[in-house]
PDB file of N, CA and C in Angstrom:
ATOM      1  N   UNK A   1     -73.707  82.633  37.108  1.00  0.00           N
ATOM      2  CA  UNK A   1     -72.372  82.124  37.342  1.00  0.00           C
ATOM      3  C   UNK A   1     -71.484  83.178  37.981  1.00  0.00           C
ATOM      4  N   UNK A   2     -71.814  84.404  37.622  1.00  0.00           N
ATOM      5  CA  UNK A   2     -71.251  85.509  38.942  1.00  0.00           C
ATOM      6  C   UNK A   2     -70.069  85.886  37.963  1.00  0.00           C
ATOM      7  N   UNK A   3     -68.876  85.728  38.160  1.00  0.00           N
ATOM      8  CA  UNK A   3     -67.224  85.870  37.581  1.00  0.00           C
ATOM      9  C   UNK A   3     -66.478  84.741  37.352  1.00  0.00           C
ATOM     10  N   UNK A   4     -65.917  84.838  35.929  1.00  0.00           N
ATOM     11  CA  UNK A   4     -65.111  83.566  35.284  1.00  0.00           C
ATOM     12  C   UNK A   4     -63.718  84.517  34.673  1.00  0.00           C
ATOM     13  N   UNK A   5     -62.852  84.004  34.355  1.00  0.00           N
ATOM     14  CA  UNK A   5     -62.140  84.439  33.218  1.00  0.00           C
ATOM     15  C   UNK A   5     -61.412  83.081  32.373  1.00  0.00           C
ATOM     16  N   UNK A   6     -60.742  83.338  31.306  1.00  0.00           N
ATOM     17  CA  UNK A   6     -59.924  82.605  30.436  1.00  0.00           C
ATOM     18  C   UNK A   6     -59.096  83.028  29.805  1.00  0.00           C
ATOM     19  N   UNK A   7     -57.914  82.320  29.777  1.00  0.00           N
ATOM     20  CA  UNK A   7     -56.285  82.907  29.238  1.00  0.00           C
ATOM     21  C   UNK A   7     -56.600  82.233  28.271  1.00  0.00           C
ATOM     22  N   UNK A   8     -55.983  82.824  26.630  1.00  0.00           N
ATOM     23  CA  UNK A   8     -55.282  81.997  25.664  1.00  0.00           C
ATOM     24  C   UNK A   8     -53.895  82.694  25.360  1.00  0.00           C
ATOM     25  N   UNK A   9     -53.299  81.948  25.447  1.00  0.00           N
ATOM     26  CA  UNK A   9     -51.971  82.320  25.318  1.00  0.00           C
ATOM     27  C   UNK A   9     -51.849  81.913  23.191  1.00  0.00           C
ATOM     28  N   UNK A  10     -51.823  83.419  22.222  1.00  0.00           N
ATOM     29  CA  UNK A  10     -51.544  83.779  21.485  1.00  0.00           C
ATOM     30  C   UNK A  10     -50.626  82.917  20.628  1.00  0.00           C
ATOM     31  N   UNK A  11     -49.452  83.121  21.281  1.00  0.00           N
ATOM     32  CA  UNK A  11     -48.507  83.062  21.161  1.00  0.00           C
ATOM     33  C   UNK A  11     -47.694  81.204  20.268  1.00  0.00           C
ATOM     34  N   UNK A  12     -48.679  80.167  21.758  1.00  0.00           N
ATOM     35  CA  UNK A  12     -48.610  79.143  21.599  1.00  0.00           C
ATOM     36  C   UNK A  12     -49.709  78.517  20.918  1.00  0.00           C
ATOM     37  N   UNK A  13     -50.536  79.491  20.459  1.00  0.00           N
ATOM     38  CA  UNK A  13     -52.318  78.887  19.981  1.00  0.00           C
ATOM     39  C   UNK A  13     -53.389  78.056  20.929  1.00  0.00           C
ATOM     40  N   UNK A  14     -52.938  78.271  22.095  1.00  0.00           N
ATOM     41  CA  UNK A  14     -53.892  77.604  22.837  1.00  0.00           C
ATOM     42  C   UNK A  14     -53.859  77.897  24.590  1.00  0.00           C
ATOM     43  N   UNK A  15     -54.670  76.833  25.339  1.00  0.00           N
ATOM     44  CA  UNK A  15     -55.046  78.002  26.724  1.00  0.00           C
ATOM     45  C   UNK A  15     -53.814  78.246  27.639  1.00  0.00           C
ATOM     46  N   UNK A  16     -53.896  78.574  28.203  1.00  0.00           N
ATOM     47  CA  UNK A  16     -52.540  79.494  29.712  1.00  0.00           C
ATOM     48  C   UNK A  16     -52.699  78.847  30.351  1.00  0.00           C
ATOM     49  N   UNK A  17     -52.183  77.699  30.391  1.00  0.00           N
ATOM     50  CA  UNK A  17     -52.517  76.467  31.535  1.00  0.00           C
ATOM     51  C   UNK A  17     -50.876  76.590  32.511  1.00  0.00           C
ATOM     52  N   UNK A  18     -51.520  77.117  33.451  1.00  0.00           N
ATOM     53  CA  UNK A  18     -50.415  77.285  35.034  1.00  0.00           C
ATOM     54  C   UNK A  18     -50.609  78.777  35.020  1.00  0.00           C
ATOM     55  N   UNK A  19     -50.971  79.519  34.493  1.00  0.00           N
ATOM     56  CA  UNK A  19     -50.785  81.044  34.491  1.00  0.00           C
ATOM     57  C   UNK A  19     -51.161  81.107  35.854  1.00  0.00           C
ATOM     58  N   UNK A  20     -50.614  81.869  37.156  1.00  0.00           N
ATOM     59  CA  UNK A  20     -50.573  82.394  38.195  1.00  0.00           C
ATOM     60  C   UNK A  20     -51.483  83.619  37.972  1.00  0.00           C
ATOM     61  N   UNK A  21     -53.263  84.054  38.490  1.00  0.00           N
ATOM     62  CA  UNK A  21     -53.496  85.106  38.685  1.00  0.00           C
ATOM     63  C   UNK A  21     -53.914  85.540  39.544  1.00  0.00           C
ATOM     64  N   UNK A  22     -54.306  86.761  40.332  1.00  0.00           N
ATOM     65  CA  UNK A  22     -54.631  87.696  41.703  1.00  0.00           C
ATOM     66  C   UNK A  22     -56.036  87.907  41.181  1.00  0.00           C
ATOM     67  N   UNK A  23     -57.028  87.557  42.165  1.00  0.00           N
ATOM     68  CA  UNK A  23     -58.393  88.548  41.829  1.00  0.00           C
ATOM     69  C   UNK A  23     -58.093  89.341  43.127  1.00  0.00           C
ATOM     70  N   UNK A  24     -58.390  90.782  42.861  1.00  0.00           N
ATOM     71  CA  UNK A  24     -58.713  91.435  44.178  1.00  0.00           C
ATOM     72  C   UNK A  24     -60.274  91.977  43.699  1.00  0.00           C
ATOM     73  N   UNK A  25     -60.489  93.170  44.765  1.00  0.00           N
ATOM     74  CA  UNK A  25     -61.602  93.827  45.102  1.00  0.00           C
ATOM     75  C   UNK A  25     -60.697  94.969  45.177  1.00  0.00           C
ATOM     76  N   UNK A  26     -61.214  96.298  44.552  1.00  0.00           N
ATOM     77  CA  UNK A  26     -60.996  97.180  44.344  1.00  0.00           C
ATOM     78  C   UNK A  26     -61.538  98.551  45.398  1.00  0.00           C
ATOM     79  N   UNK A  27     -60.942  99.840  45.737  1.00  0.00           N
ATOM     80  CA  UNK A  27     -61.933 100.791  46.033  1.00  0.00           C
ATOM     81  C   UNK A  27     -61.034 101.625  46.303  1.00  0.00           C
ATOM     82  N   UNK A  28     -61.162 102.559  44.808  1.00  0.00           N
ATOM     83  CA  UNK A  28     -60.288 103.880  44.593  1.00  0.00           C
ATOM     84  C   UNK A  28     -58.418 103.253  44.213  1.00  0.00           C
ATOM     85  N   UNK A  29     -57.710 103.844  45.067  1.00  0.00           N
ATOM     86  CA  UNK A  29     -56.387 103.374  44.926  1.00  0.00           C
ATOM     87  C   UNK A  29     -55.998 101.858  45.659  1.00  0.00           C
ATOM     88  N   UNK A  30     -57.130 101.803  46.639  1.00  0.00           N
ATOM     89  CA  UNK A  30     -56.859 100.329  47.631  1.00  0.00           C
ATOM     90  C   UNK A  30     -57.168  98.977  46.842  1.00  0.00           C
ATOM     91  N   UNK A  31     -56.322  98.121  47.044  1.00  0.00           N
ATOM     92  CA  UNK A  31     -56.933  97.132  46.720  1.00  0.00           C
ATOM     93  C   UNK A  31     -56.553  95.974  47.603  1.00  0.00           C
ATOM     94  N   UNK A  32     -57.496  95.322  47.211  1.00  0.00           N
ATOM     95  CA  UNK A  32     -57.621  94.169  48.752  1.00  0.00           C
ATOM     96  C   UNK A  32     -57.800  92.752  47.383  1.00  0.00           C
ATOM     97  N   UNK A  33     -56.510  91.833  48.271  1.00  0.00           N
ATOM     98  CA  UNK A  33     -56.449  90.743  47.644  1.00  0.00           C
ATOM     99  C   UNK A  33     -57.911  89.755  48.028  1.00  0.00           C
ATOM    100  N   UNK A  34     -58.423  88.939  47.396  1.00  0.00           N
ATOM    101  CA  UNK A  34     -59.467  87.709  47.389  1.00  0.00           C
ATOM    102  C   UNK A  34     -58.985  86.327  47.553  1.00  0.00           C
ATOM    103  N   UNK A  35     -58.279  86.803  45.999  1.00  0.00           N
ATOM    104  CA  UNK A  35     -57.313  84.928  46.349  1.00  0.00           C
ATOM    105  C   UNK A  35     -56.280  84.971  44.574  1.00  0.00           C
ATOM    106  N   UNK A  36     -55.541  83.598  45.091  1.00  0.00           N
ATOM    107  CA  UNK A  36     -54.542  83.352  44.216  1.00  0.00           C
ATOM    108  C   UNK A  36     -55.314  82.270  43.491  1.00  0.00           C
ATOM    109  N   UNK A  37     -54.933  82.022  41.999  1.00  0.00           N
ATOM    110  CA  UNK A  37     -55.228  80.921  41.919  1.00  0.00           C
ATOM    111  C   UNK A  37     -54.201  80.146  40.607  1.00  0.00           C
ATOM    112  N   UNK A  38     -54.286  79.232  40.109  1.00  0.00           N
ATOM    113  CA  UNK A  38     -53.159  78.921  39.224  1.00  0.00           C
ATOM    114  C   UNK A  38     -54.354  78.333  37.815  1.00  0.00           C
ATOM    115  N   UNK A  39     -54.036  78.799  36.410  1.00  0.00           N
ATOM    116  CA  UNK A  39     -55.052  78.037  35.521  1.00  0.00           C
ATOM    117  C   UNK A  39     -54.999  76.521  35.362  1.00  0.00           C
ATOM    118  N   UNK A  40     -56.024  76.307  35.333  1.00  0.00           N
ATOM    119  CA  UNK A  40     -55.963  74.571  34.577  1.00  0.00           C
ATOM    120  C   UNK A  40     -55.709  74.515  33.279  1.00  0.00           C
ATOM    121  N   UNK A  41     -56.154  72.959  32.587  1.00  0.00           N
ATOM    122  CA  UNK A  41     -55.566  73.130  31.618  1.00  0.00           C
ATOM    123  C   UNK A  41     -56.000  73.438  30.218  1.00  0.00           C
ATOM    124  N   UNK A  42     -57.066  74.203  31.079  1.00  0.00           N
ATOM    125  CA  UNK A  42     -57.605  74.619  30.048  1.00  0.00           C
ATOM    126  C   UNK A  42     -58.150  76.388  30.084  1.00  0.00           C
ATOM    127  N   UNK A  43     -57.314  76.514  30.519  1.00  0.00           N
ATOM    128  CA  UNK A  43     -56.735  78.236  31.082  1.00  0.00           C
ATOM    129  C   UNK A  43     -57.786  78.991  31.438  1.00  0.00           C
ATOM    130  N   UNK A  44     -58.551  77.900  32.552  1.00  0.00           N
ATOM    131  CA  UNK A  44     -59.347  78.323  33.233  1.00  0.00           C
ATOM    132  C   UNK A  44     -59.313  78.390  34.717  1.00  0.00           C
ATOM    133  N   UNK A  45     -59.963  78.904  35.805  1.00  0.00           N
ATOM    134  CA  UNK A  45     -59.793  78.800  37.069  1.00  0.00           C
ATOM    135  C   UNK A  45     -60.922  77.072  37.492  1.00  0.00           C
ATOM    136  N   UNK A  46     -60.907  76.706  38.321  1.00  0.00           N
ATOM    137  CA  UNK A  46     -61.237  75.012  38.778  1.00  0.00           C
ATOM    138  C   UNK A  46     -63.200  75.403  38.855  1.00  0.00           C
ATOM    139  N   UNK A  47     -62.779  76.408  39.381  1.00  0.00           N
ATOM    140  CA  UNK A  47     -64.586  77.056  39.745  1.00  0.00           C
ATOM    141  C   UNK A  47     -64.770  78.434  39.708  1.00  0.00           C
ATOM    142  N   UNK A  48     -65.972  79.044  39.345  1.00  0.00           N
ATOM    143  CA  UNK A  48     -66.374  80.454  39.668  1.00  0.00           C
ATOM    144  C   UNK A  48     -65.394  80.857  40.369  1.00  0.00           C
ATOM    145  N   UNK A  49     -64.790  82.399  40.304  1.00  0.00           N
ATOM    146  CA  UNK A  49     -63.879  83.276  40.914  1.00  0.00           C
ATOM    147  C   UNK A  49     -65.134  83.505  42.251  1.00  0.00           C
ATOM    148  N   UNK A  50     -66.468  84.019  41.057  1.00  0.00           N
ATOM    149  CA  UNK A  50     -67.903  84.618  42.393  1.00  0.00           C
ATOM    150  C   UNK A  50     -69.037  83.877  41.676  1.00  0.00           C
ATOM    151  N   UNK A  51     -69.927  83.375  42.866  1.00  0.00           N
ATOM    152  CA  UNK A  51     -71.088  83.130  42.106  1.00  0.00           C
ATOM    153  C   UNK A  51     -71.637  84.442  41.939  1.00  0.00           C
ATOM    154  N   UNK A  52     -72.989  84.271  41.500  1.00  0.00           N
ATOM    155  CA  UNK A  52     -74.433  85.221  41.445  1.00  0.00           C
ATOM    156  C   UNK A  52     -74.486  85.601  43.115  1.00  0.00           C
ATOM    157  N   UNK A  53     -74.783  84.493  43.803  1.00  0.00           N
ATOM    158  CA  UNK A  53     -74.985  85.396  45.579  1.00  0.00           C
ATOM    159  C   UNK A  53     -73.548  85.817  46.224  1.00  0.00           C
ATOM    160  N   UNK A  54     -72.397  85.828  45.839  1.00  0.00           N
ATOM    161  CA  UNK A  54     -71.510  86.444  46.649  1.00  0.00           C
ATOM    162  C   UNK A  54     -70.837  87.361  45.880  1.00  0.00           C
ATOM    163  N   UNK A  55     -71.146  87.784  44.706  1.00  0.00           N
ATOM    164  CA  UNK A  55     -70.543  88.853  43.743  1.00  0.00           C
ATOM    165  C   UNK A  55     -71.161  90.142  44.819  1.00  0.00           C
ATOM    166  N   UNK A  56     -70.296  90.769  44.450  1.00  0.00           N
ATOM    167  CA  UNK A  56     -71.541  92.767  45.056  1.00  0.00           C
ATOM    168  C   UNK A  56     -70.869  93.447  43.696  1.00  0.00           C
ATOM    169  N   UNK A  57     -72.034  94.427  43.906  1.00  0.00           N
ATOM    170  CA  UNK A  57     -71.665  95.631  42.395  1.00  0.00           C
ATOM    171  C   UNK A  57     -70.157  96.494  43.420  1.00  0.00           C
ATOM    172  N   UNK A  58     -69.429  96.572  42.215  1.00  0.00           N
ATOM    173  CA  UNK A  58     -68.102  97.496  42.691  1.00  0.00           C
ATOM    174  C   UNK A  58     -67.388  97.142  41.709  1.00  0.00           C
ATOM    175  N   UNK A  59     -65.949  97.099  42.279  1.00  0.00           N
ATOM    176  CA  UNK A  59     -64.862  97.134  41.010  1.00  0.00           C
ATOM    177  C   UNK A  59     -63.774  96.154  41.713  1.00  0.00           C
ATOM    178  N   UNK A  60     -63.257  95.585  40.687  1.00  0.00           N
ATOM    179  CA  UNK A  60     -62.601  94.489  40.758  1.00  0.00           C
ATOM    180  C   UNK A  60     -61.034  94.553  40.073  1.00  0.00           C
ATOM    181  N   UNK A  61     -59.988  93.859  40.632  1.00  0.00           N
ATOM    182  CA  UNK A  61     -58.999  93.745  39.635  1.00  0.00           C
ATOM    183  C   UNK A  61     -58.225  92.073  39.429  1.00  0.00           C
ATOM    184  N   UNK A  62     -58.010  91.520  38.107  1.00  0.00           N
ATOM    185  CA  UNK A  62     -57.245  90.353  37.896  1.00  0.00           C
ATOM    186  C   UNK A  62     -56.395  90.696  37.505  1.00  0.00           C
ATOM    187  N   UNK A  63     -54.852  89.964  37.965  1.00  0.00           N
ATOM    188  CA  UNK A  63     -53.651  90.558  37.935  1.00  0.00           C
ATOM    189  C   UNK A  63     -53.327  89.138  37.419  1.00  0.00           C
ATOM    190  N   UNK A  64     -52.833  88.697  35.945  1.00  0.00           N
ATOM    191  CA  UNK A  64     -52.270  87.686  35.427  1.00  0.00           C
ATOM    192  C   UNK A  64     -50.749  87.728  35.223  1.00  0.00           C
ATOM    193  N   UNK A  65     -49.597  86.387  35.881  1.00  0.00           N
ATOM    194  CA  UNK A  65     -48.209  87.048  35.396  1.00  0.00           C
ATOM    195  C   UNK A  65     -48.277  85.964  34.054  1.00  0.00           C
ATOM    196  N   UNK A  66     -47.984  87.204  33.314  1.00  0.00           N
ATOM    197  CA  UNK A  66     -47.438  86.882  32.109  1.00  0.00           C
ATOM    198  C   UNK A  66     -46.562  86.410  31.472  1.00  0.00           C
ATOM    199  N   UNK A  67     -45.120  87.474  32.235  1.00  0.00           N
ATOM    200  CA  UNK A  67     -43.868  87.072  32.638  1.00  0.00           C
ATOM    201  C   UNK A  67     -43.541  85.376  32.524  1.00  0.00           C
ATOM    202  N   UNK A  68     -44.032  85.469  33.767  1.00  0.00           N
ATOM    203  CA  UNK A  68     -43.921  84.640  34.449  1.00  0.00           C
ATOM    204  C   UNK A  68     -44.124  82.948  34.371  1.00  0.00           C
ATOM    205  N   UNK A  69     -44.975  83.138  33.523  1.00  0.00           N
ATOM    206  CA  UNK A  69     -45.899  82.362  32.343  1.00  0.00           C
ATOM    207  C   UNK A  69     -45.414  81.968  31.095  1.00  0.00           C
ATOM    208  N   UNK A  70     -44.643  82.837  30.760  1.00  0.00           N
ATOM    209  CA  UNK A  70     -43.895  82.555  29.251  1.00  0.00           C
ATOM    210  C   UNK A  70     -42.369  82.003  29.826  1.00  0.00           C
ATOM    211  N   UNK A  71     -42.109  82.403  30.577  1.00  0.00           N
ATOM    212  CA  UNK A  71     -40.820  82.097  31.121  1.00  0.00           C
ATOM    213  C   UNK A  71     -40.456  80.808  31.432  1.00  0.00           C
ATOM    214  N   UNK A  72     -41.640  80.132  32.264  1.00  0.00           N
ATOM    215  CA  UNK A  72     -42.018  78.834  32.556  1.00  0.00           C
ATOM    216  C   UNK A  72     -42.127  77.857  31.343  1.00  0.00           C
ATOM    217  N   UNK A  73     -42.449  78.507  30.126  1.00  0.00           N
ATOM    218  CA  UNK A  73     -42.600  77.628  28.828  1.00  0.00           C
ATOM    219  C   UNK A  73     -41.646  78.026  27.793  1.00  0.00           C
ATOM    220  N   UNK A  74     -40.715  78.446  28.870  1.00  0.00           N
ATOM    221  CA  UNK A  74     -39.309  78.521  27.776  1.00  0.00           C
ATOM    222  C   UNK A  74     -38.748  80.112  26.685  1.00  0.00           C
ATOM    223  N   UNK A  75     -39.863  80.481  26.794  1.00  0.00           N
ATOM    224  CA  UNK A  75     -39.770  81.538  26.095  1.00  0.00           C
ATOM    225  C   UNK A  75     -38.517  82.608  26.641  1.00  0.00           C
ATOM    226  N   UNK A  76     -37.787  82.821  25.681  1.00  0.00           N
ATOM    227  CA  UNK A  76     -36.352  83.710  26.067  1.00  0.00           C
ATOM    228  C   UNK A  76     -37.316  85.151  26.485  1.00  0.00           C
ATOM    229  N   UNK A  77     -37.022  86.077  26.949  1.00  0.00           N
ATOM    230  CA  UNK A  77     -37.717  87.375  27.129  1.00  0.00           C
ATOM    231  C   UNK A  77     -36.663  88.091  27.388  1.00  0.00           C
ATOM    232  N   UNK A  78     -36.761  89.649  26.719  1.00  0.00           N
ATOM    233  CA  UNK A  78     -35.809  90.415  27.287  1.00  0.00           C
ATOM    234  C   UNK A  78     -36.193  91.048  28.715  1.00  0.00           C
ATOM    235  N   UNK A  79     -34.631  91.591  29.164  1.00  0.00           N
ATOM    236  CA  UNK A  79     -34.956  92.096  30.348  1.00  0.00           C
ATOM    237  C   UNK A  79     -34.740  93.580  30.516  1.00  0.00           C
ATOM    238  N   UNK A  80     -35.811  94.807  31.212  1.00  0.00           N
ATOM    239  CA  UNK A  80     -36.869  93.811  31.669  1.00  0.00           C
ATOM    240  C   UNK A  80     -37.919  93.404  30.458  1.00  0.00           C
ATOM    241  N   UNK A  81     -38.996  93.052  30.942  1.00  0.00           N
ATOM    242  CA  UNK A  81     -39.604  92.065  30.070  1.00  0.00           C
ATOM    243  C   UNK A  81     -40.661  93.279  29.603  1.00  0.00           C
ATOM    244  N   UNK A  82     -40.901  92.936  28.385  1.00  0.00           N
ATOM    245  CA  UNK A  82     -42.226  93.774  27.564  1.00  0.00           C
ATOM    246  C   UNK A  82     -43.485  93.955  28.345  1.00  0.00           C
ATOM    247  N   UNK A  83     -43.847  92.885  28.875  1.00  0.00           N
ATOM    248  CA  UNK A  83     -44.959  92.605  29.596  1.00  0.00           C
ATOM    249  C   UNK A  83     -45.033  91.824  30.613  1.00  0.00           C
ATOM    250  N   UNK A  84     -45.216  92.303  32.543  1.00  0.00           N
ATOM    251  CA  UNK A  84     -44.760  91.366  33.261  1.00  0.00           C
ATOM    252  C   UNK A  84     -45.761  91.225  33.877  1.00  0.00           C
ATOM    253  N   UNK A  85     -46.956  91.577  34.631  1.00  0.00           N
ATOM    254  CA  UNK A  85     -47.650  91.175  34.751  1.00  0.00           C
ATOM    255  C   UNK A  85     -48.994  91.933  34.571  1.00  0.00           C
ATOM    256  N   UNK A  86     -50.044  91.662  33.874  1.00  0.00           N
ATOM    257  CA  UNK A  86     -51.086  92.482  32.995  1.00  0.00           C
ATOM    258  C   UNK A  86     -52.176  92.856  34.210  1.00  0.00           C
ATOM    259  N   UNK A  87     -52.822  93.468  34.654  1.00  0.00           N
ATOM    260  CA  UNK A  87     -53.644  93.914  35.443  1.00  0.00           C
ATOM    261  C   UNK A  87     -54.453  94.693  34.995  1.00  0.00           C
ATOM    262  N   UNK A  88     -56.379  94.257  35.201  1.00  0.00           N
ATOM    263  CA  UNK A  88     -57.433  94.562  34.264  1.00  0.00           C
ATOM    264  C   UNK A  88     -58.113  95.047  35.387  1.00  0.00           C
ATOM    265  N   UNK A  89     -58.551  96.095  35.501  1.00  0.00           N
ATOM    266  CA  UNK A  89     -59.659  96.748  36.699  1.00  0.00           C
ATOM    267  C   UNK A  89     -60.934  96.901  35.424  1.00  0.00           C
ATOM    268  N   UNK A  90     -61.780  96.285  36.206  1.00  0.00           N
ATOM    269  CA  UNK A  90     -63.063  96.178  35.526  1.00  0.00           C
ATOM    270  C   UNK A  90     -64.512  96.026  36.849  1.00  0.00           C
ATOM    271  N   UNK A  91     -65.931  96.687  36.268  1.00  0.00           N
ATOM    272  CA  UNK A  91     -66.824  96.934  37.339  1.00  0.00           C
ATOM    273  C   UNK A  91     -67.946  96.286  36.914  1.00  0.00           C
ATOM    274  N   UNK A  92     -68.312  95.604  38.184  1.00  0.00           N
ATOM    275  CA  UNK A  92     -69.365  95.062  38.035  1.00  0.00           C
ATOM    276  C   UNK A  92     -70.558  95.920  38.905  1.00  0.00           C
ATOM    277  N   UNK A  93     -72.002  96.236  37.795  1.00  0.00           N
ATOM    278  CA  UNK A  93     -72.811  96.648  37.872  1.00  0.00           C
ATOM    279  C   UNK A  93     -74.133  96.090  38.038  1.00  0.00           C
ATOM    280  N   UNK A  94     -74.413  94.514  37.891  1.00  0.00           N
ATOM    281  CA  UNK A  94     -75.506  93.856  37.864  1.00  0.00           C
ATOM    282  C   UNK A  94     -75.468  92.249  38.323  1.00  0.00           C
ATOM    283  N   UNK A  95     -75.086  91.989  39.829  1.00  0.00           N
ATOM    284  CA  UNK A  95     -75.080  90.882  40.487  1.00  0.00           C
ATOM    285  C   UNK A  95     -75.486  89.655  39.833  1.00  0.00           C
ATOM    286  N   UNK A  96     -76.953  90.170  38.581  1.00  0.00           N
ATOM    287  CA  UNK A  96     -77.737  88.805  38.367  1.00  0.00           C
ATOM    288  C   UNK A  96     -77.282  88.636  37.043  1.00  0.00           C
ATOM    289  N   UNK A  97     -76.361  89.170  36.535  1.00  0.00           N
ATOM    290  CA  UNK A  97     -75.969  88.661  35.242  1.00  0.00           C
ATOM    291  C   UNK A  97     -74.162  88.185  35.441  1.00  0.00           C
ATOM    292  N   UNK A  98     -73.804  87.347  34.277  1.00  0.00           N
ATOM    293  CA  UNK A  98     -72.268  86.547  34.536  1.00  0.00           C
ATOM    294  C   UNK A  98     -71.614  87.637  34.116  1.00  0.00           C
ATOM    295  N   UNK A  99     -70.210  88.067  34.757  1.00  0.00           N
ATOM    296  CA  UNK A  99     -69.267  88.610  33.918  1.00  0.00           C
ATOM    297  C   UNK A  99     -68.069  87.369  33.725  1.00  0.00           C
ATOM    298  N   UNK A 100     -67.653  87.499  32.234  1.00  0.00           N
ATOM    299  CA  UNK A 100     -66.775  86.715  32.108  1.00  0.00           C
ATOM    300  C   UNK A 100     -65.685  87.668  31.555  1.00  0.00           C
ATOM    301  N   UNK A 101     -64.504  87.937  32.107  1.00  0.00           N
ATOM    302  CA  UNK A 101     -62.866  88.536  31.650  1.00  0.00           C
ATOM    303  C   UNK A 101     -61.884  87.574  31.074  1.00  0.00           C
ATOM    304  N   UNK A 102     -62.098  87.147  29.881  1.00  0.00           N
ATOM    305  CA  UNK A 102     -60.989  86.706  29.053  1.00  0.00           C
ATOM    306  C   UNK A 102     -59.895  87.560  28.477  1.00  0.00           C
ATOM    307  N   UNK A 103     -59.031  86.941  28.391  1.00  0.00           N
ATOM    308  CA  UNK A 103     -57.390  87.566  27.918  1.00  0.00           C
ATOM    309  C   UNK A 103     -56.827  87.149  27.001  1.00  0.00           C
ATOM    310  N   UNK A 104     -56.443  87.658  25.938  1.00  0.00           N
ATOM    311  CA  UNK A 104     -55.522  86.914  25.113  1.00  0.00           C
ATOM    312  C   UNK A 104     -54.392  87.366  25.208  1.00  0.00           C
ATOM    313  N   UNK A 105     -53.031  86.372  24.926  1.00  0.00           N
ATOM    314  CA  UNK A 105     -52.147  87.526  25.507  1.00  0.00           C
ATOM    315  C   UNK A 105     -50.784  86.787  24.908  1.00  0.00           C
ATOM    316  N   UNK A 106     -50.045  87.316  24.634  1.00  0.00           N
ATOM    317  CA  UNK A 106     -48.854  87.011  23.665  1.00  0.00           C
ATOM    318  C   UNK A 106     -47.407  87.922  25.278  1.00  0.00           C
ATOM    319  N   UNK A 107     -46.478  87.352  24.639  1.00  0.00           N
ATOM    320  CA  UNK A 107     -45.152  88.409  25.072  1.00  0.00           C
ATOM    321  C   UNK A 107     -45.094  89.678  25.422  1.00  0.00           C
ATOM    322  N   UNK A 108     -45.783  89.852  24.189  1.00  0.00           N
ATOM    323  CA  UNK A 108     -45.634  91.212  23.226  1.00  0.00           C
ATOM    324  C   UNK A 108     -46.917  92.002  23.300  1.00  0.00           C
ATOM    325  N   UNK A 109     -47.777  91.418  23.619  1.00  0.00           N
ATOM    326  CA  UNK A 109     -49.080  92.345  23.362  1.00  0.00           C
ATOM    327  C   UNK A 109     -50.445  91.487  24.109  1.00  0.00           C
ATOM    328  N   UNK A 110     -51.495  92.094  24.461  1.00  0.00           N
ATOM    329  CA  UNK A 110     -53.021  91.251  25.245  1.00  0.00           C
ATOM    330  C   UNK A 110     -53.985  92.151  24.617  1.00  0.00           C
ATOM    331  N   UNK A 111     -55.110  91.440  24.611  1.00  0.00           N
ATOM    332  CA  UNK A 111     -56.620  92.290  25.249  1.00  0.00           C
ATOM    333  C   UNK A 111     -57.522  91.033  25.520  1.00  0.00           C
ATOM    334  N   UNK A 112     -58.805  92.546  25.678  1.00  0.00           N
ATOM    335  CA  UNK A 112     -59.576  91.066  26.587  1.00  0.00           C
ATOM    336  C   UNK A 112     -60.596  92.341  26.197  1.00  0.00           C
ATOM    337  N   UNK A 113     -62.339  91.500  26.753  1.00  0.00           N
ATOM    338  CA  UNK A 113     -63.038  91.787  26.361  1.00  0.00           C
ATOM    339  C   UNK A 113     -64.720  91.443  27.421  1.00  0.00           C
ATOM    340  N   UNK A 114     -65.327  92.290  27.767  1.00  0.00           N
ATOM    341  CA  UNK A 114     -66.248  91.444  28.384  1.00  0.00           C
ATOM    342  C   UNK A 114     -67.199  89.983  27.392  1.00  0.00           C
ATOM    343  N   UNK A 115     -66.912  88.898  28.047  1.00  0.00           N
ATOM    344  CA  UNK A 115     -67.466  87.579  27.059  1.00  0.00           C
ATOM    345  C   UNK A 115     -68.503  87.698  27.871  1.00  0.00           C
ATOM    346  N   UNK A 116     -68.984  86.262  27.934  1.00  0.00           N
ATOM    347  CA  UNK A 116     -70.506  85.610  27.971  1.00  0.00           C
ATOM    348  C   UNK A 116     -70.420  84.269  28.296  1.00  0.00           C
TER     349      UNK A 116
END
């Protein structure tokens, strides 16, 4: 399946459905955008970010607004905001296996974890 990720938004107990995120491609300080995409509703992207044949080993970054995200669902936030938009640089080393980057992520606080 190449690259997936999934938002749960903490906060509300369930997925990040509209969350706005950036995948780029990484190399050193550069980074080069891929694409935009918006979550469904089930705070997932519609399809694979990469399959298995168009992934390459290197390094990658997903840039989720958070902000931006809570703001949209009402949430008061101070300004500026605790957390505005979270950005995960992570490397892929083995084309033939899935990486999946899930997030959990509140206002106030995230992590994430390589899944499966």
């Amino acid at each position: 399946m190449g690259l997936s990720t999934h938002v749960l938004d903490t906060m509300h107990g369930g997925p990040a459905a509209g969350m706005s995120v950036a995948l780029y491609t990484t190399d050193g300080e550069q980074a080069t955008l891929v694409r935009r995409f918006t979550l469904n509703s089930d705070g997932r992207s519609d399809a694979p970010l990469y399959d298995n044949n168009s992934i390459k080993v290197g390094t990658y970054r997903l840039v989720f607004d958070v902000a931006g995200y809570f703001k949209a669902k009402g949430v008061k936030l101070p300004e500026p905001n605790f957390l505005d938009k979270v950005s995960l640089d992570f490397g892929v080393a083995h084309t033939d296996q899935h990486y999946h980057v899930p997030l959990l992520v509140s206002p106030w606080s995230y992590s994430t974890y390589r899944g499966s």
